[in-house]
Protein backbone atom coordinates (compact mmCIF):
# COMPACT_ATOMS: atom_id res chain seq x y z
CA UNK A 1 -9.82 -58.24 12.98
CA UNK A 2 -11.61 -55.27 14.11
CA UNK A 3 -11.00 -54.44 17.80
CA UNK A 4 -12.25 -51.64 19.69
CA UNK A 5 -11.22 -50.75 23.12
CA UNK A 6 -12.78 -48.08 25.47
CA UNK A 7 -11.89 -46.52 28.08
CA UNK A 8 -12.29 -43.23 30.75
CA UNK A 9 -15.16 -44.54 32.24
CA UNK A 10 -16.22 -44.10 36.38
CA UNK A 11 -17.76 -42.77 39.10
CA UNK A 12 -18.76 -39.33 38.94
CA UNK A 13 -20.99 -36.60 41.02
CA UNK A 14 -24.12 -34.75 38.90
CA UNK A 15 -22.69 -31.95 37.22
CA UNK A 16 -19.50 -33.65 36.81
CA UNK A 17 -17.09 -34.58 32.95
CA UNK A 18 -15.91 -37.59 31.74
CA UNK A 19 -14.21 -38.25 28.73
CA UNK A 20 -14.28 -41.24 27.03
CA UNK A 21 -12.02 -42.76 24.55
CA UNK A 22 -12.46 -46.07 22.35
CA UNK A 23 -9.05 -47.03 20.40
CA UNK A 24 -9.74 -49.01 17.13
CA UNK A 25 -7.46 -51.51 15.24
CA UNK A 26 -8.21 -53.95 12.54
CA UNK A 27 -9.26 -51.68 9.67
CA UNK A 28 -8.50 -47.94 8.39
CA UNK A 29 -10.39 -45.80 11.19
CA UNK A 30 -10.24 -42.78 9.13
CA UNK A 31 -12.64 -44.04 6.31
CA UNK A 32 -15.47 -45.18 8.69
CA UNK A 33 -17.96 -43.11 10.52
CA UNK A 34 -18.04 -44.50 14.39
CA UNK A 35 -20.44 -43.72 17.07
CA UNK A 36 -21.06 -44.27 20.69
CA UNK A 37 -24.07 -45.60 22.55
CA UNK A 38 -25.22 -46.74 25.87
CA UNK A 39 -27.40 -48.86 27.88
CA UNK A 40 -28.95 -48.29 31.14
CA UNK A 41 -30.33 -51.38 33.24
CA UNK A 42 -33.55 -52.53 32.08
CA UNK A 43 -33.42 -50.25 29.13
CA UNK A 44 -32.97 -50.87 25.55
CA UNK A 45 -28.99 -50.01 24.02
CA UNK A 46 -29.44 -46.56 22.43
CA UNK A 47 -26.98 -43.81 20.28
CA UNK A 48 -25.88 -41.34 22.00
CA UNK A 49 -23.66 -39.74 19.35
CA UNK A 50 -22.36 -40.42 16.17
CA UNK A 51 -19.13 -38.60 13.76
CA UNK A 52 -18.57 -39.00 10.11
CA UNK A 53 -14.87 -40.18 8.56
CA UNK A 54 -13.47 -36.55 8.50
CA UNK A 55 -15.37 -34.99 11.14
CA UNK A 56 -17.87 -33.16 8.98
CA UNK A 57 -21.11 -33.67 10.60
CA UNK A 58 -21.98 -34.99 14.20
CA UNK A 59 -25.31 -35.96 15.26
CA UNK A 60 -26.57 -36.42 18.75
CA UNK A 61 -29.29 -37.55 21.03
CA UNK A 62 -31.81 -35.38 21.79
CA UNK A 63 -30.84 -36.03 25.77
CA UNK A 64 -26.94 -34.97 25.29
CA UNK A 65 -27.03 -32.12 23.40
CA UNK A 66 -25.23 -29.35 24.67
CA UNK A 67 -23.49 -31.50 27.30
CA UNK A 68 -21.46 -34.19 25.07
CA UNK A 69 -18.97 -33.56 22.52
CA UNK A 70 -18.07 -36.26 20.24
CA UNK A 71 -14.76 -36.13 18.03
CA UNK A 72 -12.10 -38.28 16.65
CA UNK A 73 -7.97 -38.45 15.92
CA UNK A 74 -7.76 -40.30 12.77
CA UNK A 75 -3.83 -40.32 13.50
CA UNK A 76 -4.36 -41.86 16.94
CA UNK A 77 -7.03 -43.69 15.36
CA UNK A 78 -9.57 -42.69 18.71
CA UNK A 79 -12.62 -41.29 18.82
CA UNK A 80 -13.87 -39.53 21.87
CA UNK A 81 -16.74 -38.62 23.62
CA UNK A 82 -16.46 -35.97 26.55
CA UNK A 83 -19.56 -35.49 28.61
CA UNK A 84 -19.84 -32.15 30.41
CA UNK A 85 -22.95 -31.41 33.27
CA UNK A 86 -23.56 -35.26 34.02
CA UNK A 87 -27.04 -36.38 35.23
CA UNK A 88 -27.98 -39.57 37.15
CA UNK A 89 -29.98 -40.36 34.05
CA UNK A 90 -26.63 -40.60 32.00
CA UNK A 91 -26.01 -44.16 34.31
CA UNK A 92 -25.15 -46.31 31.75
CA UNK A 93 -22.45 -49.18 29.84
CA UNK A 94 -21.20 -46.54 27.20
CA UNK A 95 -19.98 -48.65 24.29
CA UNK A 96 -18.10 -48.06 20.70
CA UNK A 97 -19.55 -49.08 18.16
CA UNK A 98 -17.85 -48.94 14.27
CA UNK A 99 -19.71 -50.94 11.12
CA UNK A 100 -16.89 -51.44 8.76
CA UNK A 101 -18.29 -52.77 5.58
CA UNK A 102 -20.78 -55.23 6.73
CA UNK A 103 -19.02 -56.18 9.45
CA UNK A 104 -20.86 -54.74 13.39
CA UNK A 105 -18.34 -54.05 15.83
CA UNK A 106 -18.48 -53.60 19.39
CA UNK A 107 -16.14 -52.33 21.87
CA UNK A 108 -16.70 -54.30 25.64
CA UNK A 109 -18.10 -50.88 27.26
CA UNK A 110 -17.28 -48.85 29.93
CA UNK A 111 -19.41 -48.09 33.13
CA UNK A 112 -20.63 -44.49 33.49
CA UNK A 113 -22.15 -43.96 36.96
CA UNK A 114 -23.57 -40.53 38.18
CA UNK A 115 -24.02 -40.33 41.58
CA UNK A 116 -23.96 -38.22 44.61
């Protein structure tokens, strides 16, 4: 079945990178677009960034752009998301998220905290 694992995730001053990774299994990574979101306490999940199948086009939220990069390694079958210049509003559960035919899939998250 689909499984997606993240990790990278931590404690980290303002100003500060992380780089995430999420490692999929269960289905051919390089035919699906995947994308990351977040969720913040008391706040709605929301996308954060997302990468087409061969890396063509990349789309991002409005609040990361500039500062997160997301790519992919079909071979390694991992997609990444490095965040550069990291605000205390970036606090979040950063989760994976891949929809492989009909089929929603959800990595468990990993905790971003940015704090001083």
């Amino acid at each position: 079945q689909v499984q997606l694992v993240e990790s990278g995730g931590g404690l980290v001053q303002p100003g500060g990178s992380l780089r995430l990774s999420c490692a999929a299994s269960g289905f051919t990574f390089s035919n699906y677009a995947m994308s990351w979101y977040r969720q913040a306490p008391g706040k709605e999940r929301e996308l954060v960034a997302r990468i087409t199948s061969t890396s063509g086009r990349k789309n991002y939220a409005d609040s990361v752009k500039g500062r997160f990069t997301i790519s992919r390694d079909n071979a390694k079958n991992t997609v990444y998301l490095q965040m550069n210049s990291l605000k205390p509003d970036d606090t979040a559960v950063y989760y994976c998220y891949a929809l492989v035919g009909s089929i929603v899939s959800w990595g468990q998250g990993t905790q971003v905290t940015v704090s001083s």
